[in-house]
C-alpha atoms as a PDB file:
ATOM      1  CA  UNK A   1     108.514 107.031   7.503  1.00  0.00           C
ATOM      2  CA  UNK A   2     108.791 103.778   5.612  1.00  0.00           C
ATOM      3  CA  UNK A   3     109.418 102.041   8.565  1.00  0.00           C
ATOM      4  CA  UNK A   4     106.454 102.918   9.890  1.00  0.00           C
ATOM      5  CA  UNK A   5     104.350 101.931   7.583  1.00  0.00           C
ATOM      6  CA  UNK A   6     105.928  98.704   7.316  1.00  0.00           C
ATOM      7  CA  UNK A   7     105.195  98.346  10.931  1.00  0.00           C
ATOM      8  CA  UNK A   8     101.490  99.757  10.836  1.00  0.00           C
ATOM      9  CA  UNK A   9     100.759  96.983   8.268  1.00  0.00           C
ATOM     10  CA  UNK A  10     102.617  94.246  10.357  1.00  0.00           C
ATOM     11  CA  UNK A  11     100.265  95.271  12.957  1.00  0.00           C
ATOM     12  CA  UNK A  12      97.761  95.444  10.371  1.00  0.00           C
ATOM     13  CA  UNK A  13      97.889  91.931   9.349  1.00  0.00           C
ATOM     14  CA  UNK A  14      98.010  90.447  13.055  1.00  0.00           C
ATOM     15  CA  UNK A  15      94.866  92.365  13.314  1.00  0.00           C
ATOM     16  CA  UNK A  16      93.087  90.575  10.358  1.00  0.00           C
ATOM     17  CA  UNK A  17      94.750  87.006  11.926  1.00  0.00           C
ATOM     18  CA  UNK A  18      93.296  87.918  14.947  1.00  0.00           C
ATOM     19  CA  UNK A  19      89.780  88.797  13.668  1.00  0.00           C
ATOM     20  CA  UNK A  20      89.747  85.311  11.547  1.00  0.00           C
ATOM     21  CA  UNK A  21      90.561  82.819  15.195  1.00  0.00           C
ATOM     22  CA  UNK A  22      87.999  84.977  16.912  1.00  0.00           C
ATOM     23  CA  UNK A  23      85.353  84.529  13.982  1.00  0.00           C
ATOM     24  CA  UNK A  24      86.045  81.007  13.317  1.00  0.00           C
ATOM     25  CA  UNK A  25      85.336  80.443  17.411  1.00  0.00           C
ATOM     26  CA  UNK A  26      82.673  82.347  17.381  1.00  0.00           C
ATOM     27  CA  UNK A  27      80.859  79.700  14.537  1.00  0.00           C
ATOM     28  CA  UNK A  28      82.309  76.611  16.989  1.00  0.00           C
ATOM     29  CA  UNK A  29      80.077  78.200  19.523  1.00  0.00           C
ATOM     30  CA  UNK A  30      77.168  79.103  17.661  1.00  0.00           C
ATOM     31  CA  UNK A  31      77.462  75.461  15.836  1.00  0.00           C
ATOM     32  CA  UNK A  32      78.251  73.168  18.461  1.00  0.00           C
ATOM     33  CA  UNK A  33      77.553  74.542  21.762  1.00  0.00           C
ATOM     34  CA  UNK A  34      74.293  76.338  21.598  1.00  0.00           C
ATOM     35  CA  UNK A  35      72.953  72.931  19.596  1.00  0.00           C
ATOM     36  CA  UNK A  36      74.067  71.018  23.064  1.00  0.00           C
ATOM     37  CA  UNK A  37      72.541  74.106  25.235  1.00  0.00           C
ATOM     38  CA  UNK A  38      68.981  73.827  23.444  1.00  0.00           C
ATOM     39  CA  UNK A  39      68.736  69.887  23.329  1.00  0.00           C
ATOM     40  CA  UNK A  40      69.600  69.937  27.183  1.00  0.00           C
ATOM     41  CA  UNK A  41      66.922  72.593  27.956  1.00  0.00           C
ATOM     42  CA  UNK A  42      64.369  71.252  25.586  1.00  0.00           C
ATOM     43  CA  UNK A  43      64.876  67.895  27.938  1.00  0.00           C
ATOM     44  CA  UNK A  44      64.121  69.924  31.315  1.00  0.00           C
ATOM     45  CA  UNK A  45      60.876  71.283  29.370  1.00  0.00           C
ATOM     46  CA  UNK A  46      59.750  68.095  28.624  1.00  0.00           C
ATOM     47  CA  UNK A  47      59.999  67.123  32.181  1.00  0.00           C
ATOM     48  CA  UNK A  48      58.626  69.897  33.709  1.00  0.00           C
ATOM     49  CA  UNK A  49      55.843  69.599  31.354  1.00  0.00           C
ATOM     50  CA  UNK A  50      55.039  65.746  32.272  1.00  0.00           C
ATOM     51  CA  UNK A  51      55.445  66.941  36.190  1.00  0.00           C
ATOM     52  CA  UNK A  52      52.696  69.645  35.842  1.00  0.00           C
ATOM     53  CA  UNK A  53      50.460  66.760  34.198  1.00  0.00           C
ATOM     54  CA  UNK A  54      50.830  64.399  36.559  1.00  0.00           C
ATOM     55  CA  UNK A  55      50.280  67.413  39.517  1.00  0.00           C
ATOM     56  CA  UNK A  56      47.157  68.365  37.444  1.00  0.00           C
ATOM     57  CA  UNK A  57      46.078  64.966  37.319  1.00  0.00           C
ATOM     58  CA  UNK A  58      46.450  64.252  41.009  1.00  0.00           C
ATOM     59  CA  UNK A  59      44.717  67.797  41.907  1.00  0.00           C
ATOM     60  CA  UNK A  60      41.625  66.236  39.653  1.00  0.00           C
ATOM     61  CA  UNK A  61      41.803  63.071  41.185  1.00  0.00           C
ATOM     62  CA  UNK A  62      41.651  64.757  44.943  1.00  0.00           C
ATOM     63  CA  UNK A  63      38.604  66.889  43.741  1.00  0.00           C
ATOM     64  CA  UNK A  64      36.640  64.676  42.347  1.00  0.00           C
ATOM     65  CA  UNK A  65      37.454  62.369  45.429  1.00  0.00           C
ATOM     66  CA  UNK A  66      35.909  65.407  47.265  1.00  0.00           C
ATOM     67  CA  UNK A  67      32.593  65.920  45.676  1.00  0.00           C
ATOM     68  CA  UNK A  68      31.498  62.461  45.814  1.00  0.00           C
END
């Protein structure tokens, strides 16, 4: 009987050990990667966003071109 409860809170404490590593990545991640992730898209955003301008720009330029 006392062995097993010396072995449940072996088990027990590898447990806890393994719950601190896989909290402790989970903060890398949420710290450093997603940070990395969001500068990277906000860069395609601001691209996209100047390519729609200049589209919209030419699309004025051809229909005013037109009307005249």
């Amino acid at each position: 009987m006392a062995d097993d409860i010396s072995k449940y809170d072996l088990e027990i404490t590898e447990l806890k050990s393994e719950i601190k590593i896989l909290s402790e990545r989970i903060s890398i991640i949420k710290d450093n990667h997603l940070k990395h992730i969001e500068d990277k898209i906000n860069s395609i955003n601001k691209v996209m966003y100047t390519i729609g301008i200049m589209v919209l720009g030419q699309l004025l330029w051809v229909i005013t071109r037109a009307l005249m």
